[in-house]
Protein backbone atom coordinates (compact mmCIF):
# COMPACT_ATOMS: atom_id res chain seq x y z
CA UNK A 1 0.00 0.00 0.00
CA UNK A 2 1.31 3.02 -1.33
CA UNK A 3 1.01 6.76 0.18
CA UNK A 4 -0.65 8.84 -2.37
CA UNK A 5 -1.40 12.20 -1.28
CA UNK A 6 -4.02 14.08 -2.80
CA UNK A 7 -3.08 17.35 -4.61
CA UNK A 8 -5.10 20.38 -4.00
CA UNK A 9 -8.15 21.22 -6.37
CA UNK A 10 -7.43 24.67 -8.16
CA UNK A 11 -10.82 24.18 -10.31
CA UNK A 12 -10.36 24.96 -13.55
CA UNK A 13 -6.69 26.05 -13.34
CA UNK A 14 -5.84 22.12 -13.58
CA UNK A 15 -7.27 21.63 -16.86
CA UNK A 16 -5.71 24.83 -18.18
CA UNK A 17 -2.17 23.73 -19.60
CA UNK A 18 0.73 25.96 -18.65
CA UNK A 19 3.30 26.77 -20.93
CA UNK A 20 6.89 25.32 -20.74
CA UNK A 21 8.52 28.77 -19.81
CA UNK A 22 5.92 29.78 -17.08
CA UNK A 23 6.75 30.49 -13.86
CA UNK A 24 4.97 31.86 -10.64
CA UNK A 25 8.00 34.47 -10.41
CA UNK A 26 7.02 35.77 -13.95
CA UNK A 27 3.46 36.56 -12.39
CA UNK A 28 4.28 39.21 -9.58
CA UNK A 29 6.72 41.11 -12.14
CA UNK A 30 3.72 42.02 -14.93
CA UNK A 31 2.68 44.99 -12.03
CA UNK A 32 6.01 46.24 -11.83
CA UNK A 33 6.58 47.23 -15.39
CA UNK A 34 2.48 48.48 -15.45
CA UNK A 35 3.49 50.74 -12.87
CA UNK A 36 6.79 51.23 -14.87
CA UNK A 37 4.68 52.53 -18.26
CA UNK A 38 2.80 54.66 -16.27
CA UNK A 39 5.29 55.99 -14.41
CA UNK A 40 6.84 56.75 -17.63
CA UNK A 41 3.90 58.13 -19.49
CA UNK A 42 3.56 60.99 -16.73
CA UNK A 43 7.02 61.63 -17.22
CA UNK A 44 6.69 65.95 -19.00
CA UNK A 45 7.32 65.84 -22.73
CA UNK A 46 11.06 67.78 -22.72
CA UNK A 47 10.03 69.63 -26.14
CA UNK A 48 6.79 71.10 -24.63
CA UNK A 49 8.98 72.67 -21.56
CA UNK A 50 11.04 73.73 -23.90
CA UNK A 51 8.05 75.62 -26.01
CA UNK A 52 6.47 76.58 -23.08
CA UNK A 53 9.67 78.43 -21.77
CA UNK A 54 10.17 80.03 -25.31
CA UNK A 55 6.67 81.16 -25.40
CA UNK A 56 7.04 82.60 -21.80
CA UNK A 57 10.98 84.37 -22.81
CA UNK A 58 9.24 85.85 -25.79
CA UNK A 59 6.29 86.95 -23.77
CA UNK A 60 8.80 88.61 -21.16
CA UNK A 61 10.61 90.36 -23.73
CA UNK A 62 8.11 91.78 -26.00
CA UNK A 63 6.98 93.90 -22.78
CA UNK A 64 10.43 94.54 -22.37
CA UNK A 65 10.76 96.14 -25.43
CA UNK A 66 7.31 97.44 -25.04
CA UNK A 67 8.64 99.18 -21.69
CA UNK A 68 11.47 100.12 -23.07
CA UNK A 69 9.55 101.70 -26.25
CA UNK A 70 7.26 103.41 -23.96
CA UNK A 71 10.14 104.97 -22.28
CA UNK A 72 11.94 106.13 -24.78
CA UNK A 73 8.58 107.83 -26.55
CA UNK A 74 8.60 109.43 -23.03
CA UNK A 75 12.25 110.34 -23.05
CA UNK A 76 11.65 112.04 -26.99
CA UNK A 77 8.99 113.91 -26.01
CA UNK A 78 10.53 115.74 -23.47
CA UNK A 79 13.12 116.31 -25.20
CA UNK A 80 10.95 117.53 -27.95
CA UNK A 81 9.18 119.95 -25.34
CA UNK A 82 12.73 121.19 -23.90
CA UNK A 83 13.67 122.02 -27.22
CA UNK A 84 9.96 123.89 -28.19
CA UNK A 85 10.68 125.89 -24.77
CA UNK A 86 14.89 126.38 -25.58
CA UNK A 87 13.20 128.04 -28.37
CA UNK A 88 11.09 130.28 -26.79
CA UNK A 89 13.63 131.75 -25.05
CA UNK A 90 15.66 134.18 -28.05
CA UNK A 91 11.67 135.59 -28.30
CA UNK A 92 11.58 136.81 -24.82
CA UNK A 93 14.80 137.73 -25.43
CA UNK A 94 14.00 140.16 -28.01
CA UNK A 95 13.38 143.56 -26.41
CA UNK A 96 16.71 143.51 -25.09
CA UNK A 97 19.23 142.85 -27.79
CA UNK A 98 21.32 145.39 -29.70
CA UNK A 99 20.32 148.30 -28.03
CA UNK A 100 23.49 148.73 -25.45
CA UNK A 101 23.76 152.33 -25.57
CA UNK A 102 21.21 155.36 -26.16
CA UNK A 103 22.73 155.85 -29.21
CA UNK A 104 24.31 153.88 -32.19
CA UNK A 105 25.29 153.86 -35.82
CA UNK A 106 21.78 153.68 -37.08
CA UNK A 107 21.73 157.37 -36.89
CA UNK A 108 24.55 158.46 -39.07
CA UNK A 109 24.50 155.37 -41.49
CA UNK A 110 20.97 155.49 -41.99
CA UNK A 111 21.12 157.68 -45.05
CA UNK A 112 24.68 159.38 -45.85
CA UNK A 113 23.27 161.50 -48.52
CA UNK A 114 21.10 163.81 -45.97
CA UNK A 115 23.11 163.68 -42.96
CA UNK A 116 23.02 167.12 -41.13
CA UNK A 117 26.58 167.55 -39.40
CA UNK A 118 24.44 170.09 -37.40
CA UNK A 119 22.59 167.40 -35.83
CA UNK A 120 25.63 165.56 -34.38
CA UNK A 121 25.35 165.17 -30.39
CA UNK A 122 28.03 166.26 -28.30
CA UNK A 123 29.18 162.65 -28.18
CA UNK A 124 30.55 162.20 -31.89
CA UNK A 125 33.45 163.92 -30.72
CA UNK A 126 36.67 163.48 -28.50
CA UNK A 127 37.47 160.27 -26.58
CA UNK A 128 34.99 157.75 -26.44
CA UNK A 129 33.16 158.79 -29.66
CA UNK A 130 34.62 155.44 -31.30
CA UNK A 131 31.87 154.18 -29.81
CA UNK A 132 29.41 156.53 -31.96
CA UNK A 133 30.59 156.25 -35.18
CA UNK A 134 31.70 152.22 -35.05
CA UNK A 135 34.00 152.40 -38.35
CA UNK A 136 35.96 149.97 -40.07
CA UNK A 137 39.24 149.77 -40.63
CA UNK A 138 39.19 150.75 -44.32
CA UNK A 139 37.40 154.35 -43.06
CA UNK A 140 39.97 154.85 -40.61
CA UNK A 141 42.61 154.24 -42.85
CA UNK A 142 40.98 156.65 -45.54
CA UNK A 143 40.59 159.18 -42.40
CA UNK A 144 43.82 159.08 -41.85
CA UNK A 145 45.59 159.85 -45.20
CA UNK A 146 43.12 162.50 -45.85
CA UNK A 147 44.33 164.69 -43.00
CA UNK A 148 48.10 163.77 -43.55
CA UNK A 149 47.65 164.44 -47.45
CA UNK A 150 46.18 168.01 -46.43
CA UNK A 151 49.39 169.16 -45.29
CA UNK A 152 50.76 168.68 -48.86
CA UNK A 153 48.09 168.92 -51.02
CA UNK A 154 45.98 170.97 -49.60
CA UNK A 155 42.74 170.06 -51.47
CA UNK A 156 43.08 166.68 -51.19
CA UNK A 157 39.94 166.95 -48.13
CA UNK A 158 37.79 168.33 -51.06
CA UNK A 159 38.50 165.26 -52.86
CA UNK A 160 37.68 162.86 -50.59
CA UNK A 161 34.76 164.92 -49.53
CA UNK A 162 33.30 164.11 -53.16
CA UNK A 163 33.82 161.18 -53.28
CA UNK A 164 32.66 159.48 -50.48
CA UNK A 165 30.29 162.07 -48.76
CA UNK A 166 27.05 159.52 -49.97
CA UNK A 167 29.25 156.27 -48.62
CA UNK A 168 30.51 156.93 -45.39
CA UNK A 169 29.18 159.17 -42.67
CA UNK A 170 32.92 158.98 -40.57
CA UNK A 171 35.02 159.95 -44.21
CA UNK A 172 32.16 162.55 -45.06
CA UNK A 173 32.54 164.03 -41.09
CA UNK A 174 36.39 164.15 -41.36
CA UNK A 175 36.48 165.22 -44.74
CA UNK A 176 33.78 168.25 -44.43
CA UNK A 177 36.19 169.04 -41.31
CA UNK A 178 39.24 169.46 -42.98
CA UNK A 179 37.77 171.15 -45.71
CA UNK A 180 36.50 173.60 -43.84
CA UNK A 181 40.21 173.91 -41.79
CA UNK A 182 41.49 173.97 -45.47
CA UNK A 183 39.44 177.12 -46.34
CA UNK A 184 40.09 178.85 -42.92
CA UNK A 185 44.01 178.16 -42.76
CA UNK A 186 44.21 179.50 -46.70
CA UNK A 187 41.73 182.57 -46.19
CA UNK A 188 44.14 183.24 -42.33
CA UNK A 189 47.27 182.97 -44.25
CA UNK A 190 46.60 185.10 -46.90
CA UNK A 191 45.56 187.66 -44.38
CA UNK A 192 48.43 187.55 -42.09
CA UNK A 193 50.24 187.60 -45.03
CA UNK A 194 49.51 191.08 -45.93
CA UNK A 195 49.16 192.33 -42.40
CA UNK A 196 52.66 191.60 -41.29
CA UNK A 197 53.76 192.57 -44.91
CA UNK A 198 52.03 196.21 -44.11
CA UNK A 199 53.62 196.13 -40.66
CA UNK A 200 56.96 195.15 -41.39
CA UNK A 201 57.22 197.58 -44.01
CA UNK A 202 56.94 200.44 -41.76
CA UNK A 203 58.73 198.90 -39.30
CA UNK A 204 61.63 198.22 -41.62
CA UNK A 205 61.51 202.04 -42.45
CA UNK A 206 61.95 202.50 -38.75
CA UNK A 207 64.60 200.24 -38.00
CA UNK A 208 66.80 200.25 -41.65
CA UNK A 209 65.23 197.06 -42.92
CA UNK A 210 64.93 194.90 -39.65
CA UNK A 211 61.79 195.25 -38.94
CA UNK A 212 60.81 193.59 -42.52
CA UNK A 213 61.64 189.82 -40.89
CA UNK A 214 58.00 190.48 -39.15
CA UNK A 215 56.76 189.42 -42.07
CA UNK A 216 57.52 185.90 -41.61
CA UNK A 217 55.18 185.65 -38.92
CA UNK A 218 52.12 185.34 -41.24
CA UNK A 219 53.65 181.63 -42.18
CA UNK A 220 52.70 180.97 -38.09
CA UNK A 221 48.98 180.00 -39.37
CA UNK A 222 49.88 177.30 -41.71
CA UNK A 223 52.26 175.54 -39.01
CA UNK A 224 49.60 175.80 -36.25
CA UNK A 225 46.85 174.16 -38.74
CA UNK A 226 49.46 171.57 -39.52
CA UNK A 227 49.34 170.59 -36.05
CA UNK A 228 45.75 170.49 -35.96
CA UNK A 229 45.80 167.99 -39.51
CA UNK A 230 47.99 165.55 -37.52
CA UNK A 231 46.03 165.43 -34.17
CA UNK A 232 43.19 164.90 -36.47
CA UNK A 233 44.60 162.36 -38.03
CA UNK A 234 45.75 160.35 -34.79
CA UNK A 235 41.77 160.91 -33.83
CA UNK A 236 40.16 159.26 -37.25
CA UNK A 237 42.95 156.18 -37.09
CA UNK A 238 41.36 155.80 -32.97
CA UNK A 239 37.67 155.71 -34.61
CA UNK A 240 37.03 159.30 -32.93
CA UNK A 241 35.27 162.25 -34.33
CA UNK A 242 37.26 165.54 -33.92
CA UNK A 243 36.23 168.69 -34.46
CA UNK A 244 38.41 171.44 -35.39
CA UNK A 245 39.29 174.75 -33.44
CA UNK A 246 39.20 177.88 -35.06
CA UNK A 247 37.60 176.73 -38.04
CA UNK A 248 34.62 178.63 -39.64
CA UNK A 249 32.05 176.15 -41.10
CA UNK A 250 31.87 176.78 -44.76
CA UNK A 251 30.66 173.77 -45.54
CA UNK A 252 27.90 172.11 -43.50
């Protein structure tokens, strides 16, 4: 008698036939890589973080540059209104410009051909006159030949009187002034000239002949207006207006 012991009664597992490479270990495992593919599948997609980021650095800097847009329409603007308000400011300052003294060379440049020498004010004369008149170079040049000339050609102030009495006020003031010194020193000489001729004569008759050297005193007027010509001239190279002493004015 033989021990035979029963094996347990799965149902219908027994009649099921296994296959050859089955195993109970194999069983347990099938969970594992289940919980593997899902672990996997809620793994993030790599390509949509990367999109996602793009979409959100693109995002950031397109306000950015809108900020930095905004800011720099703000920045043009007021710029735009300091220069509309740099601009106001030569208006306002208008009323003040060019007018640094009471008077100016508007007054004897404004038309040469009717200036009235009468009309001059006390200031277009002596030191400080430069000021007054405001001449150029080329006039004070002219200025001063014309008064140097005078003492050898002694119409050379008529001359210049003619020709630029309609194109310079400061040449046509000098000029007309030693013209009229001109006239007076020629109309004084000629009349000392015969006085002291008169007197020496007489006095010569008186003294044998020695009092006839008084006659050389009548040649006294043209050195003392020669005098007057060069301080003249020293005044029109300075830019001043000088008026001459003991000059009649012929010619106004």
């Amino acid at each position: 008698m033989s021990y035979n012991p029963q094996q347990p009664n799965n149902g219908s597992d027994q009649s099921r036939p296994m296959p050859p490479n089955y195993s109970q270990a194999s069983g347990p495992q099938q969970p594992y890589s289940q919980q593997n593919h899902s672990y996997g599948a809620q793994e993030p997609n790599p390509a949509q973080q990367n999109y996602g980021s793009q979409q959100g650095q693109q995002a950031q800097q397109g306000y950015g540059s809108q900020q930095q847009g905004y800011a720099s329409q703000q920045q043009q603007a007021a710029y735009g209104s300091q220069q509309a308000y740099s601009g106001q400011q030569p208006y306002a300052q208008q009323p003040y410009g060019q007018r640094p003294y009471s008077y100016g060379p508007a007054q004897p440049v404004g038309n040469p051909a009717m200036f009235n020498s009468q009309m001059l004010p006390e200031n277009a004369y002596g030191p400080g006159s430069e000021m007054f008149w405001q001449a150029s170079e080329s006039e004070r040049t002219t200025v001063l030949w014309t008064h140097l000339g005078s003492i050898f050609v002694g119409f050379l102030p008529l001359i210049m009187f003619l020709v630029k009495k309609d194109e310079s006020p400061y040449v046509r003031e000098h000029s007309r002034q030693g013209l009229n010194a001109m006239i007076t020193n020629a109309i004084a000489t000629f009349v000392a000239v015969i006085v002291f001729m008169v007197i020496g004569f007489f006095l010569a008759l008186v003294t044998f002949g020695l009092g006839f050297f008084v006659y050389l005193l009548a040649f006294l007027v043209p050195v003392l207006y020669t005098v007057l010509y060069i301080i003249a001239a020293v005044a029109g190279n300075k830019g001043e207006g000088y008026q001459f002493p003991l000059v009649f004015n012929f010619v106004k």
